[in-house]
Protein backbone atom coordinates (compact mmCIF):
# COMPACT_ATOMS: atom_id res chain seq x y z
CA UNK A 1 -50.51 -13.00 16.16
CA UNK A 2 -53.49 -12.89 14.02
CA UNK A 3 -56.56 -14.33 15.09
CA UNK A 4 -59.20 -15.52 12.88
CA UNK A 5 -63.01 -15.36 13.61
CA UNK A 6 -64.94 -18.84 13.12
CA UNK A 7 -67.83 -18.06 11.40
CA UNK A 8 -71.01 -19.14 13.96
CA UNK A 9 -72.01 -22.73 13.73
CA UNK A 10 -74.66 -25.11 15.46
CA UNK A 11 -71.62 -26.20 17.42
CA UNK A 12 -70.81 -22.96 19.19
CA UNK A 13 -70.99 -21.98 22.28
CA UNK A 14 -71.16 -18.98 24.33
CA UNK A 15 -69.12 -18.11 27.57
CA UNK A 16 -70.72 -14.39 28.89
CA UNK A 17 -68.80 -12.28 31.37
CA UNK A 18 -70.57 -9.49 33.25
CA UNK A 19 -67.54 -8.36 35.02
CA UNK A 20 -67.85 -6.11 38.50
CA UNK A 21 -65.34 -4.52 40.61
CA UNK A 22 -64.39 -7.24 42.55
CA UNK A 23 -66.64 -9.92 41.33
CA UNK A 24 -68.03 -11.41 37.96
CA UNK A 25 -70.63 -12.64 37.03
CA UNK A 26 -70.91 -15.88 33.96
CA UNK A 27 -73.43 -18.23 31.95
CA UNK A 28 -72.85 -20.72 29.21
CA UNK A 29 -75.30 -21.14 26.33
CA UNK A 30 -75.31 -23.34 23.57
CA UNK A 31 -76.57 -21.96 19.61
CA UNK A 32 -79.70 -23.31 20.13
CA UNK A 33 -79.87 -21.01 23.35
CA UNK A 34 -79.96 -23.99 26.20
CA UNK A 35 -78.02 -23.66 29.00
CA UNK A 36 -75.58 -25.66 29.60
CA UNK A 37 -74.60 -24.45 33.01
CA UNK A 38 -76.45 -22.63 35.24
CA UNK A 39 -75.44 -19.09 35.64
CA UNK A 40 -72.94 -18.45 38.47
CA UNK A 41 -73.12 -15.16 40.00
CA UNK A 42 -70.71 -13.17 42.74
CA UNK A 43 -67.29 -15.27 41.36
CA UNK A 44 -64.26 -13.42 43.13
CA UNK A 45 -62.11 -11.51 40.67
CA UNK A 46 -58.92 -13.90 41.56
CA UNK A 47 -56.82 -16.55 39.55
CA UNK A 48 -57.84 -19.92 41.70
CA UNK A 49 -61.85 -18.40 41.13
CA UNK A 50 -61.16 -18.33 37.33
CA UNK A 51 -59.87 -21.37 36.97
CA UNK A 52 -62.99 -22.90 38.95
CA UNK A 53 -65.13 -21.39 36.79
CA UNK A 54 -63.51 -22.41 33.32
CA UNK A 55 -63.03 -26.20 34.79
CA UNK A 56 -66.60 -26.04 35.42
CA UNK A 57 -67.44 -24.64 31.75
CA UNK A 58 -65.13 -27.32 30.32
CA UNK A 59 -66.96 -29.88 32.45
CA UNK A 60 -70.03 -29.37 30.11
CA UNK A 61 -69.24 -28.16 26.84
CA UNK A 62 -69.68 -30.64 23.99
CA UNK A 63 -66.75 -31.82 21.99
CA UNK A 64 -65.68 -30.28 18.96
CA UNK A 65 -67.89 -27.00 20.13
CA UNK A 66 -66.26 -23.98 19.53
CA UNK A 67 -66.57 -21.82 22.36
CA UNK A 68 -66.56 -17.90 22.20
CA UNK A 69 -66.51 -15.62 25.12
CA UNK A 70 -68.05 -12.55 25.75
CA UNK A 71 -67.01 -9.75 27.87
CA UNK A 72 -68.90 -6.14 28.60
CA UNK A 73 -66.51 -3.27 28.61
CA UNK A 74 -66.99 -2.21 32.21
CA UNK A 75 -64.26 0.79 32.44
CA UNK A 76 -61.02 -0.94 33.46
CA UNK A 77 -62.66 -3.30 35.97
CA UNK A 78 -62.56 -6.27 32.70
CA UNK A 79 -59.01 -5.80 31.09
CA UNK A 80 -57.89 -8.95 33.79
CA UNK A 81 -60.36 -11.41 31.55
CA UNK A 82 -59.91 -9.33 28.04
CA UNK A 83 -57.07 -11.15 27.30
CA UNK A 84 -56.53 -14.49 25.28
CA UNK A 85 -53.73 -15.82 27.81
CA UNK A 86 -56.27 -16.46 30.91
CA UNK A 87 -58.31 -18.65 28.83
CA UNK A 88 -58.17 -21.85 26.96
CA UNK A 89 -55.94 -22.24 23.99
CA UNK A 90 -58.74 -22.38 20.81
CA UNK A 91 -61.27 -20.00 22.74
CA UNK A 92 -62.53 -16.88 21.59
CA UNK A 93 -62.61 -13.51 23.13
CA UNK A 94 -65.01 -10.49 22.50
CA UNK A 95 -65.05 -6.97 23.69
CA UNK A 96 -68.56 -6.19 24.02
CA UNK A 97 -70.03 -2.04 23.91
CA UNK A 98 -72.29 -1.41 27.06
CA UNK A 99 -74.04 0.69 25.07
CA UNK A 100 -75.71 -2.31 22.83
CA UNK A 101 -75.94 -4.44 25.82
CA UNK A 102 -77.84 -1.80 27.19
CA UNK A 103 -80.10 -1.62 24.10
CA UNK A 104 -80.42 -5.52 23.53
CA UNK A 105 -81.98 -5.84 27.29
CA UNK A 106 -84.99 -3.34 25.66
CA UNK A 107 -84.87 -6.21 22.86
CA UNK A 108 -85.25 -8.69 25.18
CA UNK A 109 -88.35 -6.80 26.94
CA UNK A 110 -86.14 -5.86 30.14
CA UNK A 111 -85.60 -2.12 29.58
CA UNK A 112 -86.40 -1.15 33.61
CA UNK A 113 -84.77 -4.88 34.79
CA UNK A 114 -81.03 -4.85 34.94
CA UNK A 115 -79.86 -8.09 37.01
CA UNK A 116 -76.51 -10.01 36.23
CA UNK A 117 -78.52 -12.43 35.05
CA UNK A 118 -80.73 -10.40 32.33
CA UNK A 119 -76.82 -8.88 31.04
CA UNK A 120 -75.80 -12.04 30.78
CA UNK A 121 -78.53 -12.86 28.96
CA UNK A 122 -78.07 -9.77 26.34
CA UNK A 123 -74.53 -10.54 25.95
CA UNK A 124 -75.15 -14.31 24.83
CA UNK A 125 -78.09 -12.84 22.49
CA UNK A 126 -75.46 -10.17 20.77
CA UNK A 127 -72.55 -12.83 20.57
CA UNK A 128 -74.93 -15.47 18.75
CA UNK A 129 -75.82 -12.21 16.58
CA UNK A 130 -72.20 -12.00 15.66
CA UNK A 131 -71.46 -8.90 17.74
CA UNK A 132 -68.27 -7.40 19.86
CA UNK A 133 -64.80 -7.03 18.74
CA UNK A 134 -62.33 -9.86 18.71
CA UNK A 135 -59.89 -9.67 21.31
CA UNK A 136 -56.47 -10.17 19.50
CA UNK A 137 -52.93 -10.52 21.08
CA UNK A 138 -51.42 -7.00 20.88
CA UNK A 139 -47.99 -6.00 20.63
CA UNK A 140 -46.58 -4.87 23.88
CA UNK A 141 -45.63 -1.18 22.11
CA UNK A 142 -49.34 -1.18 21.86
CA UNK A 143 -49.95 -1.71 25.81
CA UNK A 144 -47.25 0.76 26.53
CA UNK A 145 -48.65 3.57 24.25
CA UNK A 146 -52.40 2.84 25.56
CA UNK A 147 -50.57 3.29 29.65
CA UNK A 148 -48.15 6.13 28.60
CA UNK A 149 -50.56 8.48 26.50
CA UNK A 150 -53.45 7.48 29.41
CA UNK A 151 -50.99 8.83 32.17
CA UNK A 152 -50.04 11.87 30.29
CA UNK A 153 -53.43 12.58 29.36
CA UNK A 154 -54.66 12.22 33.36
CA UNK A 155 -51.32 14.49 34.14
CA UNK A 156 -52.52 16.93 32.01
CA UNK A 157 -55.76 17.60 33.92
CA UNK A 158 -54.15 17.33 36.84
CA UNK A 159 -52.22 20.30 35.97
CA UNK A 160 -54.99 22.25 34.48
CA UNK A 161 -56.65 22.42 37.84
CA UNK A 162 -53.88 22.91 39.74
CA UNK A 163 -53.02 25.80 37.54
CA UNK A 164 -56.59 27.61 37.71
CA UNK A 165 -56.05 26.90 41.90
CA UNK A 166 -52.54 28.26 41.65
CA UNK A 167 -53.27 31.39 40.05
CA UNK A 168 -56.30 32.10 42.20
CA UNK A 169 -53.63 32.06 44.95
CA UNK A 170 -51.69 34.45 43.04
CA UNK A 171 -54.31 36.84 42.89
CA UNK A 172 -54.67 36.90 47.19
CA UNK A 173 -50.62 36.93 47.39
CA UNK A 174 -50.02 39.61 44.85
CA UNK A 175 -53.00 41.04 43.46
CA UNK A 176 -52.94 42.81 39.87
CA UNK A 177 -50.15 40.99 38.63
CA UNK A 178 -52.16 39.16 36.34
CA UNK A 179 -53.33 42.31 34.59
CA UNK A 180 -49.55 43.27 34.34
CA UNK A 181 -48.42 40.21 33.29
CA UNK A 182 -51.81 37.91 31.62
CA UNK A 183 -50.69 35.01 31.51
CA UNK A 184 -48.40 34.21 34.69
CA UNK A 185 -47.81 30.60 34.32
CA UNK A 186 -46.80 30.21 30.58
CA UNK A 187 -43.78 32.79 30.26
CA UNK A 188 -40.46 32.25 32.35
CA UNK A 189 -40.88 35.76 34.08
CA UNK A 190 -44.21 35.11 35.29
CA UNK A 191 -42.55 31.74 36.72
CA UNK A 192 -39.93 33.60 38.45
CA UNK A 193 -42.59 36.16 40.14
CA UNK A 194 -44.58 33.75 41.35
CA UNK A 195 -41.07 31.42 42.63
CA UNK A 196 -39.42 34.39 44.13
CA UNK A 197 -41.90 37.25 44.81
CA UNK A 198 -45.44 35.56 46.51
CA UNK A 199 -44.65 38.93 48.28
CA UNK A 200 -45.32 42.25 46.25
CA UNK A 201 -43.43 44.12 48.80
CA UNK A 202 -40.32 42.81 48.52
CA UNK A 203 -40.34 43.16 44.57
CA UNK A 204 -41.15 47.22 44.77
CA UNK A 205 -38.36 47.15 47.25
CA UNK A 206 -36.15 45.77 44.36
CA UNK A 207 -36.84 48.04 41.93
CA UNK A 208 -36.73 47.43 38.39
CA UNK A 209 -32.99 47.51 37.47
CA UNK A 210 -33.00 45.51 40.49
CA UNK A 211 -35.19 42.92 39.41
CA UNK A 212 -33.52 42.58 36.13
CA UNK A 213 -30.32 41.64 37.55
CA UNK A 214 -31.94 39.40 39.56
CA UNK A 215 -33.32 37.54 36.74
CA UNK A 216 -30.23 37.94 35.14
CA UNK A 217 -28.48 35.92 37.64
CA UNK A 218 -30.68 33.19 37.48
CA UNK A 219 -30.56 32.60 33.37
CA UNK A 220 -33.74 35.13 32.04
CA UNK A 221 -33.53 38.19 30.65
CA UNK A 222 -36.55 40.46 31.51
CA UNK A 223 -37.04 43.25 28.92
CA UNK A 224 -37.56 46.87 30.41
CA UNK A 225 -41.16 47.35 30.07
CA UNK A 226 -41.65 44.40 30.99
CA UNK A 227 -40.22 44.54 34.20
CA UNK A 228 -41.74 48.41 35.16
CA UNK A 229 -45.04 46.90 34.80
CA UNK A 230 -45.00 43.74 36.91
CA UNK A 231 -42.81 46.84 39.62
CA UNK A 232 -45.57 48.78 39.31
CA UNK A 233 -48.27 46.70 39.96
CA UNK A 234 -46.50 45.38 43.05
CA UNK A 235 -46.34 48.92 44.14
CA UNK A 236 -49.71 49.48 43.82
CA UNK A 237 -50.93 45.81 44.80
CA UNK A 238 -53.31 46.15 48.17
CA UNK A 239 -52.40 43.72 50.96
CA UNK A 240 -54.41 41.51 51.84
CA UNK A 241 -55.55 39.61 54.94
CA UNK A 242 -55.25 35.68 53.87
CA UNK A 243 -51.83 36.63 51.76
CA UNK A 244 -49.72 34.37 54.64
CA UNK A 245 -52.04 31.53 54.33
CA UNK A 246 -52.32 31.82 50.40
CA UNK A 247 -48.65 31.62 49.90
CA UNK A 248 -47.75 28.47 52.07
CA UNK A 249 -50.79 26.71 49.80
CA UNK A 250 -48.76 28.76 46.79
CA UNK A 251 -45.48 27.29 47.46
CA UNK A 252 -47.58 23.64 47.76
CA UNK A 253 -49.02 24.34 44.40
CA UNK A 254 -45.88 25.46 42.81
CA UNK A 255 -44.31 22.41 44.34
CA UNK A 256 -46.74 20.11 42.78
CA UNK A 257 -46.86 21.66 39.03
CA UNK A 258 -43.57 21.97 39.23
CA UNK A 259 -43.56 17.63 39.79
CA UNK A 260 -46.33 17.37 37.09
CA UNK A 261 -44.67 18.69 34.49
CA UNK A 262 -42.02 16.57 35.13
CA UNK A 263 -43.92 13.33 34.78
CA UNK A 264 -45.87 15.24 31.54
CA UNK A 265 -42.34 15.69 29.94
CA UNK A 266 -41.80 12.10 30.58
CA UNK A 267 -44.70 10.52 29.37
CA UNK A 268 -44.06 12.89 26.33
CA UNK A 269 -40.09 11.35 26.05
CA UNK A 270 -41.91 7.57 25.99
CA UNK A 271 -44.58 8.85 23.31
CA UNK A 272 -41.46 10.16 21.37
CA UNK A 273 -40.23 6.62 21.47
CA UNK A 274 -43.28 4.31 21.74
CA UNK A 275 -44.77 6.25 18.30
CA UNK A 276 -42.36 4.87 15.94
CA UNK A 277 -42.42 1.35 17.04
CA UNK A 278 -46.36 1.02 16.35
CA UNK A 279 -48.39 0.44 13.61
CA UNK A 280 -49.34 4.69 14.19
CA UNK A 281 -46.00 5.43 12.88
CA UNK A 282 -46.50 6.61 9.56
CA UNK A 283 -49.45 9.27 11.04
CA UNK A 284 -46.06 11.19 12.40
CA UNK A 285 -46.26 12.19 8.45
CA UNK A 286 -49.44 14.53 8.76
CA UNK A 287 -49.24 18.06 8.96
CA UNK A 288 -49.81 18.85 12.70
CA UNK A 289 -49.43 15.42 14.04
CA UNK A 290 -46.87 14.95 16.74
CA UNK A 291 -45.83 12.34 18.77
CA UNK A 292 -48.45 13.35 21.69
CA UNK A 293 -51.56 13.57 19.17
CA UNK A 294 -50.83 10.35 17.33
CA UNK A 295 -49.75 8.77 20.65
CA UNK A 296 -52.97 9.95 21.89
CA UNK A 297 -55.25 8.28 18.97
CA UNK A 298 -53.38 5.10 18.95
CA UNK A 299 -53.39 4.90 22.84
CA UNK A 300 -57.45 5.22 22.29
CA UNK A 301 -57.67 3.08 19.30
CA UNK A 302 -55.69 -0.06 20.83
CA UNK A 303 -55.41 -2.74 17.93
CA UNK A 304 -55.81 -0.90 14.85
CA UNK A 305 -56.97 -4.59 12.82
CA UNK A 306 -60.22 -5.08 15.11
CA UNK A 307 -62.13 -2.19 12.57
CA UNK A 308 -62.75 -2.84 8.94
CA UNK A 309 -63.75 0.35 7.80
CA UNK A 310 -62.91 4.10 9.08
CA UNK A 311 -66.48 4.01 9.67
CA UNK A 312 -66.57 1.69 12.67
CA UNK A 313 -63.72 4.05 14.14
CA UNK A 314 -65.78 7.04 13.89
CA UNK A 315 -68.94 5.01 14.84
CA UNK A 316 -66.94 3.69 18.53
CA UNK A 317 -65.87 7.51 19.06
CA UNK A 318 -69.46 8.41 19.41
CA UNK A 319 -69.39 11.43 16.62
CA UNK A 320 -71.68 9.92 14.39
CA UNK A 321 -75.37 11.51 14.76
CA UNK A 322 -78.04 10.88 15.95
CA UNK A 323 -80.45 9.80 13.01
CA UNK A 324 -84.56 10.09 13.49
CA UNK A 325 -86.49 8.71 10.71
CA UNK A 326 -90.39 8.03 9.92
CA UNK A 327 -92.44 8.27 7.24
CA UNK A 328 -89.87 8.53 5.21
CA UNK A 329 -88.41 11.77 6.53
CA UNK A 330 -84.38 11.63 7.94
CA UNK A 331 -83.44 14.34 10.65
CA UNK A 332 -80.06 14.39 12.31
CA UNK A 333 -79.22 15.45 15.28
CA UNK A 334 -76.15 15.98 17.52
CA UNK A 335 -73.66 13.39 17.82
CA UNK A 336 -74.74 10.55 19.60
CA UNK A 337 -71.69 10.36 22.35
CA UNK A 338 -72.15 6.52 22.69
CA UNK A 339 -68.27 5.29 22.61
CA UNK A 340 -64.85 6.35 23.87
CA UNK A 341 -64.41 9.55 25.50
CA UNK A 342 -60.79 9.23 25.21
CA UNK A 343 -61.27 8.36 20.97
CA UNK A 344 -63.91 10.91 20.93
CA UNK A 345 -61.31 13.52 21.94
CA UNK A 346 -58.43 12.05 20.06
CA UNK A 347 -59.99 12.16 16.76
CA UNK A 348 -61.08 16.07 17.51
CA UNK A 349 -57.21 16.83 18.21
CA UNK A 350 -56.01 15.31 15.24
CA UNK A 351 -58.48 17.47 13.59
CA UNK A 352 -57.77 20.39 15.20
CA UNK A 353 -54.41 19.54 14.04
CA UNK A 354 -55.18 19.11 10.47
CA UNK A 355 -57.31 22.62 10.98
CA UNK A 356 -54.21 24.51 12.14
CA UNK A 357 -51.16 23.20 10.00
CA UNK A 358 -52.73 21.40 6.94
CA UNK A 359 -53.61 23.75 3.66
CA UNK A 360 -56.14 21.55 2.53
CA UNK A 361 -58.00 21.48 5.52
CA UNK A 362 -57.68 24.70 5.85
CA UNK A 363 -59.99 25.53 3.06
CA UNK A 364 -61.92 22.51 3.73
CA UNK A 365 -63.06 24.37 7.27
CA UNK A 366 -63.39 27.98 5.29
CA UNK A 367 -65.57 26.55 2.94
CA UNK A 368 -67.99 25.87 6.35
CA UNK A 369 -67.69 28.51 7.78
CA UNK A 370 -68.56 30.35 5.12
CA UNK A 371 -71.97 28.05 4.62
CA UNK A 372 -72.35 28.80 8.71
CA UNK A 373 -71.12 26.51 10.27
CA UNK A 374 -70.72 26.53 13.72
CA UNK A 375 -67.18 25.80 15.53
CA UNK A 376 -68.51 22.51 16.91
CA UNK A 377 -69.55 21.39 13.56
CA UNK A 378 -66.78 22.15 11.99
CA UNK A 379 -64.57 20.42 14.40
CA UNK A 380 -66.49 17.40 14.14
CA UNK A 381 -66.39 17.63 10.61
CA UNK A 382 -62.17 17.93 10.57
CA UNK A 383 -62.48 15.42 12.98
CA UNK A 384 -64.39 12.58 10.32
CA UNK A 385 -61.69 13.74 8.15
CA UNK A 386 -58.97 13.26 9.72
CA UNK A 387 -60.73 9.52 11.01
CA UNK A 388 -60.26 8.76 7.63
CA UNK A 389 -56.83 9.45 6.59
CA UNK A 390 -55.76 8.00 9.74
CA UNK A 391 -57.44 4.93 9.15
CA UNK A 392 -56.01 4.74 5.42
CA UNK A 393 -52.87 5.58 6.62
CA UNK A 394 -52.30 2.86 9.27
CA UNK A 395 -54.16 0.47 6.85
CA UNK A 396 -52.22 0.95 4.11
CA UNK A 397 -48.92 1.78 6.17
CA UNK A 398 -48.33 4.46 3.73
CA UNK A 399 -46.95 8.61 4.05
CA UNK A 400 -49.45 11.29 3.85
CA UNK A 401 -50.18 12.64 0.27
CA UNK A 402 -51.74 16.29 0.39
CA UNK A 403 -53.03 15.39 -3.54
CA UNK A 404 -55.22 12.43 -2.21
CA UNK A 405 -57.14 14.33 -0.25
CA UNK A 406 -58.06 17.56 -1.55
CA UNK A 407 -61.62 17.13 -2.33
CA UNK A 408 -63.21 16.00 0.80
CA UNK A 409 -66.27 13.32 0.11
């Protein structure tokens, strides 16, 4: 369903929605800024309270008004309202940044004062300015990428930490095994050690021919050296006196990474899936772009036809600068952060992917660091590239063509 934007008449009127955790907050203003109703404040976050509320708003708006609601993006806390199904057929709903509510309240004269009332205030003043992003009717492959490529993303950090704990338990149950074997966790013999042998003892009591039969049984074949190094540092490993506690939190550990990267697989199997159903399909076509990075971006994009221009992407990710100017001088700073962390990162993997696997960008990023350019800068610089031929790409619904994008502009 596509939904059209009136254009802003005499006749329209605004619904704002400062939306809390368990309460919201709601004021109804006509174009020439009256109110209509008096602001209610503290409304439960609950069906029967809603549908108070919006009798009470249809109780006093005008006929033939068109009415357009506005809602601050509060975290997750206003998805229940951001949708065009708990309102009146005819209304219209916009996603409003924080960050310009934020900035409008300074408009307003109210920088230090920040009441329910004085957002709702801001809100009305940016709708009337023709701010926010329509809130269309997405596609439910769109809801399900957004909830599977959040989960996996959470999973992931999960598993980070419980990695860095997991191997600092490693290094109390069997210490010097990470200098035989550096990295533990991401090779299948590491695995097995710390599975089988939380215990250095018992593995120099196995020996090495031992120990590859051992493996052997279980599916892995250890290599010689390999397995005289991780027998010799268990030989020399020195005991020590929290080892018994360490490996009961060890086996906990194992128990739970073990469980996280089943649900990470998962979430992975419904990307595989979920990607070719949406609009992000055709990004699959990219050098370097998987299922999990384009899941990823379109999980953090939503509804690709709320931006116009590849612009407004990269604006809403927060990578844009900061620009100073006076007297006619222009000095750029970092980026300005103000936008979606979870964009923000999306757009830097699918650069980082372009970076790795993509000639073109390859040279593109030489060519910087050749000037001096810094990691970070460079990365944000793959990153505004790779905002754009994503953008084009669902857009236009078209493959990637390496020959339209060799000069970068």
């Amino acid at each position: 369903m596509v939904v059209h934007v009136a254009p802003l008449s005499s006749l329209t009127v605004v619904v704002a929605v400062d939306v809390g955790k368990n309460e919201f907050a709601v004021s109804v203003t006509d174009a020439q800024r009256r109110k209509l109703m008096k602001p209610r404040l503290g409304c439960p976050m609950t069906a029967p309270s809603l549908r108070q509320v919006q009798a009470a708003i249809e109780a006093v708006v005008p006929a033939a008004s068109g009415v357009r609601v506005g809602i601050e993006a509060a975290g997750h806390y206003h998805q229940p309202l951001l949708s065009l199904a708990v309102w009146p057929s005819g209304w219209e709903v916009f996603e409003l940044n924080p960050a310009q509510v934020s900035e409008q309240r300074k408009v307003l004269g109210k920088r230090t004062i920040k009441t329910d009332t004085v957002d709702l205030e801001a809100m009305t003043e940016l709708v009337l300015a023709g701010h926010g992003w329509p809130v269309r009717d997405t596609a439910t492959v769109l809801t399900q990428l957004t909830a599977w490529s959040a989960h996996r993303r959470s999973r992931v950090a999960v598993r980070s930490a419980t990695k860095t704990q997991l191997l600092a338990q490693l290094d109390r149950t069997f210490p010097g095994l990470s200098i035989a074997l550096p990295d533990v966790l991401g090779t299948k013999v590491g695995r097995l050690v710390a599975e089988e042998f939380t215990d250095p003892t018992r593995l120099a009591a196995l020996g090495e021919a031992r120990f590859i039969r051992f493996g052997a049984t279980r599916g892995l074949q250890i290599r010689r050296p390999t397995a005289s190094k991780i027998v010799a540092a268990a030989r020399d490993a020195l005991p020590m006196p929290d080892a018994p506690v360490a490996r009961a939190v060890l086996r906990a550990d194992l128990a739970l990474l073990a469980d996280l990267d089943a649900q990470i697989d998962a979430a992975t199997a419904e990307l595989d899936r979920l990607v070719p159903l949406s609009p992000f399909a055709t990004l699959t076509t990219v050098p370097g772009w998987g299922p999990v990075r384009v899941g990823s971006y379109g999980g953090a994009l939503g509804d690709p036809t709320r931006f116009h221009t590849a612009r407004q992407v990269y604006r809403s990710a927060g990578l844009n600068p900061i620009q100073y100017e006076s007297a006619g001088k222009r000095r750029d700073h970092s980026i300005s952060r103000e936008g979606s962390v979870e964009l923000r990162r999306a757009l830097i993997d699918l650069g980082i992917g372009l970076w790795l696997n993509d000639p073109n960008a390859k040279h593109y990023a030489a060519g910087l660091r050749a000037r001096g350019k810094k990691g970070g800068v460079i990365a944000c610089a793959l990153a505004h590239r790779a905002n754009r031929i994503a953008f084009a790409l669902v857009r236009d619904q078209t493959s990637y063509d390496p020959a339209a994008w060799t000069r970068e502009g």
